[in-house]
C-alpha atoms as a PDB file:
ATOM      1  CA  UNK A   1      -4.070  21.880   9.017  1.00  0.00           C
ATOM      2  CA  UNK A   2      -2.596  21.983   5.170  1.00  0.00           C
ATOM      3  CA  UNK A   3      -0.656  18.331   5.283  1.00  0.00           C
ATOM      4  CA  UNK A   4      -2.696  15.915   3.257  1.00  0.00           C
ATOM      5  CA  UNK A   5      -4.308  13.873   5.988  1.00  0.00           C
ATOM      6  CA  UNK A   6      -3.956   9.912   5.414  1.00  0.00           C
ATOM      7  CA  UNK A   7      -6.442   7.196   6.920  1.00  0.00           C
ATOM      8  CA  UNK A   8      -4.345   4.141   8.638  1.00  0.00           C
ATOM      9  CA  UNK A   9      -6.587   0.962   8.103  1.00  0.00           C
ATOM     10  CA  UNK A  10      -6.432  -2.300   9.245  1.00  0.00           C
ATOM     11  CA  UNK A  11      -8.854  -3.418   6.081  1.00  0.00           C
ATOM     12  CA  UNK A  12      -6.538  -3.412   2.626  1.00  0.00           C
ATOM     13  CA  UNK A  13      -9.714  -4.877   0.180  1.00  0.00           C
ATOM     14  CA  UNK A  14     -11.074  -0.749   1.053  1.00  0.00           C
ATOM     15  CA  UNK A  15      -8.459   0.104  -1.324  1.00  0.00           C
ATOM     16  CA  UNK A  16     -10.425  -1.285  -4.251  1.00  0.00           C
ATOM     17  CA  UNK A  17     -13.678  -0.445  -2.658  1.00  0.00           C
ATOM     18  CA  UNK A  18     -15.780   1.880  -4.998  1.00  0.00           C
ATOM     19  CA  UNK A  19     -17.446   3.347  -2.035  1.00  0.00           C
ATOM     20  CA  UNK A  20     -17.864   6.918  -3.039  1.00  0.00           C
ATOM     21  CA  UNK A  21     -17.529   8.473   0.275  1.00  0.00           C
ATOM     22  CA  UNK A  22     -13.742   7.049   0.019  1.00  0.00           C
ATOM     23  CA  UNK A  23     -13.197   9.275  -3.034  1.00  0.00           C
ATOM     24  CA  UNK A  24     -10.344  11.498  -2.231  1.00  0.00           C
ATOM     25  CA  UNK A  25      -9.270   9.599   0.708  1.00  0.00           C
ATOM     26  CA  UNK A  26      -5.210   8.358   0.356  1.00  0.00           C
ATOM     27  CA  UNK A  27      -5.228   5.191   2.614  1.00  0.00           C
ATOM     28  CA  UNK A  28      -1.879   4.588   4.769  1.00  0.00           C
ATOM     29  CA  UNK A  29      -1.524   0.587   4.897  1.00  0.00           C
ATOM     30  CA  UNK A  30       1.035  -2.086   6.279  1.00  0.00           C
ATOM     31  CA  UNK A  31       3.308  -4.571   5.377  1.00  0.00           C
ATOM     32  CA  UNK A  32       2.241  -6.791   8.217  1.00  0.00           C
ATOM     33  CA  UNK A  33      -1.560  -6.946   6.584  1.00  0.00           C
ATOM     34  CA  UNK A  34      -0.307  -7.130   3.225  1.00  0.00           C
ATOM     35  CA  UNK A  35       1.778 -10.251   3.452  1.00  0.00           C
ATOM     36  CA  UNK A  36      -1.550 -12.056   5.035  1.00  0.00           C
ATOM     37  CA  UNK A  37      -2.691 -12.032   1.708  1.00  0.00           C
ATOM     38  CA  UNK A  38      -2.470 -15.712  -0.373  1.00  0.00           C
ATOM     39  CA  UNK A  39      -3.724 -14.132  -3.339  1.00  0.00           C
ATOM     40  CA  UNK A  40      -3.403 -11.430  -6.179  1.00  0.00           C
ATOM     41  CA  UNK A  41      -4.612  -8.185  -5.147  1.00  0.00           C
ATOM     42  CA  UNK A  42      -7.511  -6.819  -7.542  1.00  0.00           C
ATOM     43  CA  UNK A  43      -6.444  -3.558  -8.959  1.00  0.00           C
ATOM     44  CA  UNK A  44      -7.002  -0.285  -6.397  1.00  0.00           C
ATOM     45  CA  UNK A  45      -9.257   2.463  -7.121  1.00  0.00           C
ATOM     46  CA  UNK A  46      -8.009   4.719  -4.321  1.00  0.00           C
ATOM     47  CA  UNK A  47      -4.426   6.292  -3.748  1.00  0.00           C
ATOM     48  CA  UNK A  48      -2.292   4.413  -1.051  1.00  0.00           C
ATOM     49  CA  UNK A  49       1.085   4.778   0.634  1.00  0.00           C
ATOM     50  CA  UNK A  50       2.630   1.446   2.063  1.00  0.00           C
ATOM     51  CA  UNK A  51       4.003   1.531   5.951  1.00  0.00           C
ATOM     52  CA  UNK A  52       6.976  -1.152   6.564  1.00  0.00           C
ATOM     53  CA  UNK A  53       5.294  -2.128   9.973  1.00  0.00           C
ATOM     54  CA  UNK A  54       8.868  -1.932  11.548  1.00  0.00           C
ATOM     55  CA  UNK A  55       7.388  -0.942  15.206  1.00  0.00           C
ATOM     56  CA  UNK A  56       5.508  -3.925  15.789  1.00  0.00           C
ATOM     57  CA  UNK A  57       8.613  -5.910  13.696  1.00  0.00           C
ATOM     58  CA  UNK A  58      11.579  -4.342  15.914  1.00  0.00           C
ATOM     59  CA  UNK A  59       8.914  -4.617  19.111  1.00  0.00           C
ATOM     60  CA  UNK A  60       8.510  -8.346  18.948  1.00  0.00           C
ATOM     61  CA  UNK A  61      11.939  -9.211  17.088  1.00  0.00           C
ATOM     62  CA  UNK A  62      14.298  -6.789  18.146  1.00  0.00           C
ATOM     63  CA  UNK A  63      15.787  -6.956  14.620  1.00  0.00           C
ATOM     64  CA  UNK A  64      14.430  -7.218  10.765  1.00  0.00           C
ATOM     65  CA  UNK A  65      13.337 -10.418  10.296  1.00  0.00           C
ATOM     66  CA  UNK A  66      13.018  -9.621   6.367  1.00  0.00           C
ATOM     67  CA  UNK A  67      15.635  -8.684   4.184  1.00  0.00           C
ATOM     68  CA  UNK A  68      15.957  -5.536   1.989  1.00  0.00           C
ATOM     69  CA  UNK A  69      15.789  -7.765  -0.863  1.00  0.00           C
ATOM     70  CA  UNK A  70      12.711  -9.690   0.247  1.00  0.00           C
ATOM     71  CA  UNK A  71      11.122  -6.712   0.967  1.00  0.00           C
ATOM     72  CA  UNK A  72      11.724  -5.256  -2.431  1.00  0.00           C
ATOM     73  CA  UNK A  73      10.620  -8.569  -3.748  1.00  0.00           C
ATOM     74  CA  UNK A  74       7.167  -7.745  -1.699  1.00  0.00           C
ATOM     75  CA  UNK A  75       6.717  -4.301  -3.293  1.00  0.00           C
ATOM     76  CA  UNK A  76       7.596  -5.265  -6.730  1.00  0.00           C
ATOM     77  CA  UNK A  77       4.986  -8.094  -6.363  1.00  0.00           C
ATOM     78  CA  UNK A  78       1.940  -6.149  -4.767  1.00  0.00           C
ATOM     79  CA  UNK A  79       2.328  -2.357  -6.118  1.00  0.00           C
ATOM     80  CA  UNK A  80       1.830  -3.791 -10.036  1.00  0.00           C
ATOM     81  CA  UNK A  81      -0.978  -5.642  -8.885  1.00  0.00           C
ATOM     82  CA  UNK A  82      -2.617  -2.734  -7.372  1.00  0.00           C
ATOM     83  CA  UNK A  83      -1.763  -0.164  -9.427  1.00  0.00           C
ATOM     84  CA  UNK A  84       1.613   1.207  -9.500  1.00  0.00           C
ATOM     85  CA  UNK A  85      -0.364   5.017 -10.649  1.00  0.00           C
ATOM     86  CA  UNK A  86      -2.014   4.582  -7.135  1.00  0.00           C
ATOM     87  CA  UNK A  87       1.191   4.308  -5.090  1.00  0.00           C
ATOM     88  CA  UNK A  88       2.222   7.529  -3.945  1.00  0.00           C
ATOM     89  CA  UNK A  89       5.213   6.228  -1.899  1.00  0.00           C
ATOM     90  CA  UNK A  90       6.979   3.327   0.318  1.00  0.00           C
ATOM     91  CA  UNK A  91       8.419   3.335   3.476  1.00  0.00           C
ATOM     92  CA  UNK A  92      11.690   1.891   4.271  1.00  0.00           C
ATOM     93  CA  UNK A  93      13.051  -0.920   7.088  1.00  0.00           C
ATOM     94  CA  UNK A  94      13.808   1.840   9.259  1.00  0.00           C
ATOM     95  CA  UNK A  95      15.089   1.510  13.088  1.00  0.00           C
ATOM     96  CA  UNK A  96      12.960   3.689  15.632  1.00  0.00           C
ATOM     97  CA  UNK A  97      14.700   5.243  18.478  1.00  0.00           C
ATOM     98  CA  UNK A  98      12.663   5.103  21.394  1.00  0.00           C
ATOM     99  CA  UNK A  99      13.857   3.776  24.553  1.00  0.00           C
ATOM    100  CA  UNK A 100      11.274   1.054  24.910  1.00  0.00           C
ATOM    101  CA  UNK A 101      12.190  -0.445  21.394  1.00  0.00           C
ATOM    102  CA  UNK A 102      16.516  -0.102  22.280  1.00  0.00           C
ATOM    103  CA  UNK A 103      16.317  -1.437  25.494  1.00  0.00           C
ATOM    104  CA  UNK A 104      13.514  -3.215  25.666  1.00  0.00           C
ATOM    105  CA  UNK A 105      11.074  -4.401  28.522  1.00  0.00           C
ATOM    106  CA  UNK A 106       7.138  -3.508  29.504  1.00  0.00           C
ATOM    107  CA  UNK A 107       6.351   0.045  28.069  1.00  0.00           C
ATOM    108  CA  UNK A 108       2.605   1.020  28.370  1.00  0.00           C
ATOM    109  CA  UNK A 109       1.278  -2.262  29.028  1.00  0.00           C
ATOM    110  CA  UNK A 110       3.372  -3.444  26.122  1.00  0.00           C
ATOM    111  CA  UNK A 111       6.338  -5.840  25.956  1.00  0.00           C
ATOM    112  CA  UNK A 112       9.937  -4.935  23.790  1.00  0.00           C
ATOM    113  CA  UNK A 113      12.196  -7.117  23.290  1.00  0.00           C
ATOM    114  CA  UNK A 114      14.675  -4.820  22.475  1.00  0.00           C
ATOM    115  CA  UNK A 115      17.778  -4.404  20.032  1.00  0.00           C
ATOM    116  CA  UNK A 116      20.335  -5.154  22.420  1.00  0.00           C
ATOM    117  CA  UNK A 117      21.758  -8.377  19.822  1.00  0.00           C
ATOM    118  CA  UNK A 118      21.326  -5.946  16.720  1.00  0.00           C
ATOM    119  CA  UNK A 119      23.477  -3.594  18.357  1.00  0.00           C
ATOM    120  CA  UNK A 120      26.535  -6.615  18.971  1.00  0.00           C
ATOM    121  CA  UNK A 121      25.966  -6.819  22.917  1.00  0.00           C
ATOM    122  CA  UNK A 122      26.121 -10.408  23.710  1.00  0.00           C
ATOM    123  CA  UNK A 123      24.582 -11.568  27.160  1.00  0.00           C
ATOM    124  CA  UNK A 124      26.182 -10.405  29.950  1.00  0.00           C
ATOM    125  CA  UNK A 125      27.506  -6.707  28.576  1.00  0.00           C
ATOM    126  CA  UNK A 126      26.636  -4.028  29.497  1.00  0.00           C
ATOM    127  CA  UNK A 127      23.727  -2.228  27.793  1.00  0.00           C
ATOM    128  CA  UNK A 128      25.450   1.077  25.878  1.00  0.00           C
ATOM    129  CA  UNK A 129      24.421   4.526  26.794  1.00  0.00           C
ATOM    130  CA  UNK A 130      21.236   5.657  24.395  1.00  0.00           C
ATOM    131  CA  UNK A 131      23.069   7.961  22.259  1.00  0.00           C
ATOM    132  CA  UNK A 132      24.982   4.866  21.408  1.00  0.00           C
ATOM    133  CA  UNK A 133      22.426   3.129  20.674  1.00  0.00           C
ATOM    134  CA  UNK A 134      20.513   5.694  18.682  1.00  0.00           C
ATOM    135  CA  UNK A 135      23.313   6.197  16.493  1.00  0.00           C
ATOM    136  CA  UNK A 136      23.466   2.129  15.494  1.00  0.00           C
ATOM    137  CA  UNK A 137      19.474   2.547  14.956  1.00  0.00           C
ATOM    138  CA  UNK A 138      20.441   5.604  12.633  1.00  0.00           C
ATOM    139  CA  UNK A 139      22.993   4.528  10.546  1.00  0.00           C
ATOM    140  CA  UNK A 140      21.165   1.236   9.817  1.00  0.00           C
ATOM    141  CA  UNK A 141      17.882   3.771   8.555  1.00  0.00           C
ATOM    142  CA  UNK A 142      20.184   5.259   6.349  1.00  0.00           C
ATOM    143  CA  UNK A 143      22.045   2.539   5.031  1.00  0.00           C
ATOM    144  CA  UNK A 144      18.558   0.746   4.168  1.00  0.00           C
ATOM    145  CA  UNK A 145      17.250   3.631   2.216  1.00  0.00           C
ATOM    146  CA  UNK A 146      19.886   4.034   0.242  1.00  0.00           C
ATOM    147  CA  UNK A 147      20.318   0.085  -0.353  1.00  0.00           C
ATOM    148  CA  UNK A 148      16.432  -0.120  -1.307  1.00  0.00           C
ATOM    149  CA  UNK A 149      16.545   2.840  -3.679  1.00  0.00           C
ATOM    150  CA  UNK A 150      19.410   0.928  -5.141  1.00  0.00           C
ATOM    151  CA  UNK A 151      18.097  -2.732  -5.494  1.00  0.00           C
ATOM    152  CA  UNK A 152      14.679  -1.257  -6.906  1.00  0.00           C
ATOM    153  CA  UNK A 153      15.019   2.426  -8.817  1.00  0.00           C
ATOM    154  CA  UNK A 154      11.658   1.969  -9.948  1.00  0.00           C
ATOM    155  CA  UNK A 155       9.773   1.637  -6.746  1.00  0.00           C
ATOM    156  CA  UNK A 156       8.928   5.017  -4.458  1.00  0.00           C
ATOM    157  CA  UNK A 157      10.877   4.501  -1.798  1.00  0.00           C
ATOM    158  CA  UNK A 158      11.057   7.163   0.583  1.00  0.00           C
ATOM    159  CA  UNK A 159      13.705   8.165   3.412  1.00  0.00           C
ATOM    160  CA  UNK A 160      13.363   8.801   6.804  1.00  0.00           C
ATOM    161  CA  UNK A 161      14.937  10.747   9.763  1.00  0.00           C
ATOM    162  CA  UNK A 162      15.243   8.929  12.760  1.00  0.00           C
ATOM    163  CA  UNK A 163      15.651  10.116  16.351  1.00  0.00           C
ATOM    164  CA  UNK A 164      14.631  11.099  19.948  1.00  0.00           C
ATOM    165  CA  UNK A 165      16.154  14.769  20.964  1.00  0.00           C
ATOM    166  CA  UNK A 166      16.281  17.317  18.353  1.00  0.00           C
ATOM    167  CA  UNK A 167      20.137  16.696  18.090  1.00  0.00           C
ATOM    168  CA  UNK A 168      19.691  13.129  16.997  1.00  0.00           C
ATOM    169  CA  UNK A 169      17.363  14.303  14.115  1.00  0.00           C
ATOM    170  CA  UNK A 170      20.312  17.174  12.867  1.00  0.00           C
ATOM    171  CA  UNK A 171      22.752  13.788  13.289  1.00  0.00           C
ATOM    172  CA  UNK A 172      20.712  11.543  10.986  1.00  0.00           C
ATOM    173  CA  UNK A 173      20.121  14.781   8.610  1.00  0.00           C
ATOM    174  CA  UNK A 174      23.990  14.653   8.543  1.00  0.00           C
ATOM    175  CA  UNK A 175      24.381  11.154   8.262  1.00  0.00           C
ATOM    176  CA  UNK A 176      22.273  11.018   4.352  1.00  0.00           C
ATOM    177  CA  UNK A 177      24.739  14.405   3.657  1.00  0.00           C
ATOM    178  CA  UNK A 178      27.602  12.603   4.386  1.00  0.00           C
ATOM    179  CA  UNK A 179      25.703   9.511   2.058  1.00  0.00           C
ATOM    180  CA  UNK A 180      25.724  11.852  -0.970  1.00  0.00           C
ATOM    181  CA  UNK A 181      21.970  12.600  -0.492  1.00  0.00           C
ATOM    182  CA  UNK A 182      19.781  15.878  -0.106  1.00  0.00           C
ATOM    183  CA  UNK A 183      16.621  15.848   1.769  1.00  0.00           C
ATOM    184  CA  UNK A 184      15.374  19.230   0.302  1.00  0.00           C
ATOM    185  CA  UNK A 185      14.908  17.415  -3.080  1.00  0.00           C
ATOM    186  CA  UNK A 186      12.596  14.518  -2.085  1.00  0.00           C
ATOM    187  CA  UNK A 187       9.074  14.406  -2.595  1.00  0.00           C
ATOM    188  CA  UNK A 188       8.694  13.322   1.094  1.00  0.00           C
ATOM    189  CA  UNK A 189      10.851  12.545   4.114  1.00  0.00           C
ATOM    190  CA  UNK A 190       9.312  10.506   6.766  1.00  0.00           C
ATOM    191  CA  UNK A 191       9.647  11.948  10.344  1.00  0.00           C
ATOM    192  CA  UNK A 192       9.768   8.568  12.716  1.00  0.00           C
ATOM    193  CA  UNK A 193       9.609   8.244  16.538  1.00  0.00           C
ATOM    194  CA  UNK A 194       6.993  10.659  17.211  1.00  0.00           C
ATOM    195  CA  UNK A 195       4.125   8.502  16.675  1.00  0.00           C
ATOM    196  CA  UNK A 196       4.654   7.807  20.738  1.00  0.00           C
ATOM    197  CA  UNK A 197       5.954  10.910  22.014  1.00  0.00           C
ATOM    198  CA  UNK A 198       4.133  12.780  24.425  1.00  0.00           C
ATOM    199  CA  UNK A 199       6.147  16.012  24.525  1.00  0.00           C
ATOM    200  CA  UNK A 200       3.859  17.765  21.291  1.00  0.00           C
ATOM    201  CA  UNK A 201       6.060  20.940  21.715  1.00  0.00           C
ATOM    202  CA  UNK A 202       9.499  19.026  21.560  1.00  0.00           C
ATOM    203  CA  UNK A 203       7.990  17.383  17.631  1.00  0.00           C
ATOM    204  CA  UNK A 204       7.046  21.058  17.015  1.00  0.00           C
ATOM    205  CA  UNK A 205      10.813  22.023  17.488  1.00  0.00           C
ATOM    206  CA  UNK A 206      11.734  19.409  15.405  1.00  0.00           C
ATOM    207  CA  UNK A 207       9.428  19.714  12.888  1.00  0.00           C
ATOM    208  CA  UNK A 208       9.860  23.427  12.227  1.00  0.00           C
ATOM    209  CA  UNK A 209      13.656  23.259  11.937  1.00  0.00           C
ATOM    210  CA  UNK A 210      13.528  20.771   9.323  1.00  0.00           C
ATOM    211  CA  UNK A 211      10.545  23.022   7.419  1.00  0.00           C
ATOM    212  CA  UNK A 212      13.253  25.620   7.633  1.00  0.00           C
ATOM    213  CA  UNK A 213      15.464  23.068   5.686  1.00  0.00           C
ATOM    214  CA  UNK A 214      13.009  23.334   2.797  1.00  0.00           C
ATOM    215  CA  UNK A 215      12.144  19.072   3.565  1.00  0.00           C
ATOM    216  CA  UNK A 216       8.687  18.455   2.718  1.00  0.00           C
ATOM    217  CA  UNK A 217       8.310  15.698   5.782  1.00  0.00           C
ATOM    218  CA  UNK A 218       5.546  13.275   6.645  1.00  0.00           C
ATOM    219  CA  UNK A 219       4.791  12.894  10.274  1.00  0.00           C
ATOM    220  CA  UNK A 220       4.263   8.808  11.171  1.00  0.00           C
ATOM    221  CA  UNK A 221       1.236   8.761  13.269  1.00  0.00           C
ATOM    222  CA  UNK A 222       1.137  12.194  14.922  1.00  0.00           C
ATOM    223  CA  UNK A 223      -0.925  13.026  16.955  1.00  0.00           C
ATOM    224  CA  UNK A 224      -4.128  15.479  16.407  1.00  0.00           C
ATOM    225  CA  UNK A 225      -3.158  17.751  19.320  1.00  0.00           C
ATOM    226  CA  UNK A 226       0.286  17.556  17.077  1.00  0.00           C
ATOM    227  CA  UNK A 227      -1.512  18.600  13.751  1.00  0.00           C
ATOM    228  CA  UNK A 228      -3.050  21.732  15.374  1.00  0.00           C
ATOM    229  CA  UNK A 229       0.589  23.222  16.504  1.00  0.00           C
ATOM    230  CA  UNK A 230       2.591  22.016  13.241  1.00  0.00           C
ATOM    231  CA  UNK A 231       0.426  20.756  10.617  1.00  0.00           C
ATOM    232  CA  UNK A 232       0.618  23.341   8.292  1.00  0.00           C
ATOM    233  CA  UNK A 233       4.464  22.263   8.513  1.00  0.00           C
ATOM    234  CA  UNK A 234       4.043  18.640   6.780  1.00  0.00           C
ATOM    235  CA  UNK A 235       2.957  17.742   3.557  1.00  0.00           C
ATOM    236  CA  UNK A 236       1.038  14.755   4.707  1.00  0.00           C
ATOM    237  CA  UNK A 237       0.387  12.708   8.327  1.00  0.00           C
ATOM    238  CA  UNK A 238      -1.060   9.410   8.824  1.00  0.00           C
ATOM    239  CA  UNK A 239      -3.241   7.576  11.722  1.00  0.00           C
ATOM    240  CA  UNK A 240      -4.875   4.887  12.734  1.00  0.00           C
ATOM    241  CA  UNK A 241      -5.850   6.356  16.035  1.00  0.00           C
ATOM    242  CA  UNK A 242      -9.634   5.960  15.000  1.00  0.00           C
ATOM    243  CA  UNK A 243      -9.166   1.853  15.034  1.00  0.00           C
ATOM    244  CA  UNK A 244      -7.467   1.825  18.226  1.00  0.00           C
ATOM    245  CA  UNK A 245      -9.888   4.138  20.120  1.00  0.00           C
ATOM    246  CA  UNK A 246     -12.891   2.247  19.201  1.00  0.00           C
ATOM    247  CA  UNK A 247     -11.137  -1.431  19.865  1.00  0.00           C
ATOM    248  CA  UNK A 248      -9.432   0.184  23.229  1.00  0.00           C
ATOM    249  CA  UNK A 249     -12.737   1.516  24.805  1.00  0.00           C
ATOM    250  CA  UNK A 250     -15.594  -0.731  22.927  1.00  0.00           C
ATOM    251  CA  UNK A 251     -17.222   1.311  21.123  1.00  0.00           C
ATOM    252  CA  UNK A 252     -20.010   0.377  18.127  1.00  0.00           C
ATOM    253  CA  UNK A 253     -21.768   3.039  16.789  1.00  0.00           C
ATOM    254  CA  UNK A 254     -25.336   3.248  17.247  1.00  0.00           C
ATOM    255  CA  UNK A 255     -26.248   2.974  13.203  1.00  0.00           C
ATOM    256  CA  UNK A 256     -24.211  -0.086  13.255  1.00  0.00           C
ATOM    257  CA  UNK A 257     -25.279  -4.136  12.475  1.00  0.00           C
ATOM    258  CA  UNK A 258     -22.127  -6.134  12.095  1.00  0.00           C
ATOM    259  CA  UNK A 259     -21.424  -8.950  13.876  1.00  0.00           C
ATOM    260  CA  UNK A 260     -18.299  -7.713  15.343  1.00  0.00           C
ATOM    261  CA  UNK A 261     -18.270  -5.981  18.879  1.00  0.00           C
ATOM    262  CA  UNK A 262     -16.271  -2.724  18.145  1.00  0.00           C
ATOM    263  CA  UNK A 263     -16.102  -0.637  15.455  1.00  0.00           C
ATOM    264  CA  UNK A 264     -12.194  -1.413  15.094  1.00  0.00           C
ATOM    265  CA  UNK A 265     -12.157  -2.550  11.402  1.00  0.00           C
ATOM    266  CA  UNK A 266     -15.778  -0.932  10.446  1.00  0.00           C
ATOM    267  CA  UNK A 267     -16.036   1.676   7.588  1.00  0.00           C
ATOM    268  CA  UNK A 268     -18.950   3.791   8.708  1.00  0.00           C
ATOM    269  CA  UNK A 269     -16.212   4.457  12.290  1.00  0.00           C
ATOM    270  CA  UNK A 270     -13.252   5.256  10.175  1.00  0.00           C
ATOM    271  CA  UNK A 271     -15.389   7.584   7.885  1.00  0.00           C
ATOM    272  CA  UNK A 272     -16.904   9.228  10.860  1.00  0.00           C
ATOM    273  CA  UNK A 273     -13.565   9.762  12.338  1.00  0.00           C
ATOM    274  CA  UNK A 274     -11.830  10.995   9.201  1.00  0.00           C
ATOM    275  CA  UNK A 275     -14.310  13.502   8.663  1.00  0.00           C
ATOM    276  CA  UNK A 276     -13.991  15.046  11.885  1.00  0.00           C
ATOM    277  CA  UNK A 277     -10.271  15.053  11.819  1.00  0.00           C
ATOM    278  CA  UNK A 278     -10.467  17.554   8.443  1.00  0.00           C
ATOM    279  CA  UNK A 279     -12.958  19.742   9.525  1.00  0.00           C
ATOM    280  CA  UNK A 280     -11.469  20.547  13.227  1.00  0.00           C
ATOM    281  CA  UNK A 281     -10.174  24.242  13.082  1.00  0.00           C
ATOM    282  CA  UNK A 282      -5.762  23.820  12.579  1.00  0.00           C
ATOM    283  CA  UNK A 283      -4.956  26.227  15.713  1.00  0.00           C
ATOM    284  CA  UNK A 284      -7.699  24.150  18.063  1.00  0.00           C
ATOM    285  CA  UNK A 285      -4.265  22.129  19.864  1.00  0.00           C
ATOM    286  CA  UNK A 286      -6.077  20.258  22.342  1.00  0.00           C
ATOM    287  CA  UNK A 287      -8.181  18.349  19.952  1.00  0.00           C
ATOM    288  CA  UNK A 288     -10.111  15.431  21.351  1.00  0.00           C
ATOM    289  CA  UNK A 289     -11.920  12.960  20.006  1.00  0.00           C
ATOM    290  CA  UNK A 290     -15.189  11.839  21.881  1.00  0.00           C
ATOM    291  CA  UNK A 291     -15.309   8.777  19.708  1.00  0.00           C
ATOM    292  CA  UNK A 292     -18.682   7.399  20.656  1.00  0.00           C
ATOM    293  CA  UNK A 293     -20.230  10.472  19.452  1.00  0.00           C
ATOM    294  CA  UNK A 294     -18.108  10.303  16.046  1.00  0.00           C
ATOM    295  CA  UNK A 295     -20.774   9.765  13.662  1.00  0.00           C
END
């Protein structure tokens, strides 16, 4: 696996932990966490990249609920305060293209509201095929990106390529050619929609005709089964799979006291975890993750 590996966390205030072991760790956190906060954020000691949180924002509102401009405002308030040196990028208000987050309904044990109002469908018309869809999802991507590089130059906004099959990502590739901007010369293009995808071979595809391209991309929550077929493809990949496992199946680690019943949120877990997700061999694809025994 060569793409930098970055650690999702619920828990911002690690950013400005001096905890040693954390040293060389770039920490992948969100919006939704962020905006909790009521007051200035000390400065940060370790490198960061800032998600958008639109899943859970499109999930439960079917629709940005904060404005490009608001969301600048956000970014020019916290990245100063934490160290604009330490910000390695920003992701946009991007759309994902998944069928659960379009049309919406129960997905996984999870409910969607769905985009079917974004899209102009009033109640009572019919839903529009997904390719449709998908296209509405892609051009607003775009159009963000490009407006957020424009209200704030200064800030390191990224793009990202939106999709399901690997013709929707060639469309959206098209899509920022047509806007007057090459991919090849970013620093980093997100890849979205894959974070939920079980079809690892299908990303694969996707991932190694855009490599091809010369775009150094950045896969949203892959997979580690994903990072052993493609890895060496991206320049970085972020998860917060650790944090999920441990909440999902209840699992505190022997060695630790706190109060709380899981290791969701606990630093020893997500240290334990990390670890083991940089030294597992790149070409071992089936890679699991016997979390209990992490540490």
């Amino acid at each position: 696996m060569k793409a930098e590996f970055l650690l999702g966390t619920p828990e911002i205030h690690w950013l400005w932990d001096p905890d040693p072991r954390f040293n060389g760790i770039v920490f992948f956190i969100s919006r939704s966490r962020a905006v909790r906060r009521k007051t200035p954020f000390p400065p940060a000691v370790h490198d960061f990249c800032f998600d958008s949180s639109a899943f859970p924002m499109l999930q439960k509102n079917g629709r940005w609920t904060v404005s490009a401009p608001q969301y600048v405002g956000e970014m020019r308030q916290w990245v100063p305060q934490l160290g604009r040196d330490r910000c390695r990028w920003i992701a946009p208000q991007d759309y994902m293209c998944e069928t659960a987050v379009i049309q919406g309904g129960w997905f996984k044990g999870q409910y969607f509201v769905g985009t079917r109002e974004l899209r102009g469908l009033k109640p009572g018309d019919p839903e529009q095929d997904l390719t449709t869809a998908r296209r509405i999802h892609q051009r607003l991507t775009v159009d963000n990106g490009i407006l957020l590089r424009k209200l704030a130059p200064e800030l390191p906004f990224i793009f990202v390529l939106q999709g399901e099959t690997i013709d929707d990502y060639r469309y959206c590739h098209r899509l920022y050619e047509e806007a007057g901007v090459d991919l090849s010369k970013e620093p980093v293009v997100g890849l979205g929609s894959v974070c939920r995808r079980e079809d690892t071979d299908e990303i694969a595809e996707i991932v190694d005709y855009f490599y091809g391209k010369g775009l150094r991309l950045h896969g949203f929550g892959v997979k580690t089964s994903g990072l052993g077929l493609y890895g060496d493809q991206l320049v970085s990949a972020d998860s917060q799979a650790w944090s999920k496992g441990y909440r999902a199946r209840g699992i505190k680690l022997s060695q630790c006291t706190h109060r709380a019943k899981t290791c969701a949120n606990c630093k020893e877990g997500a240290l334990a975890w990390y670890r083991r997700v940089k030294d597992t061999p790149p070409d071992f694809r089936q890679l699991k993750f016997d979390l209990g025994a992490a540490a």
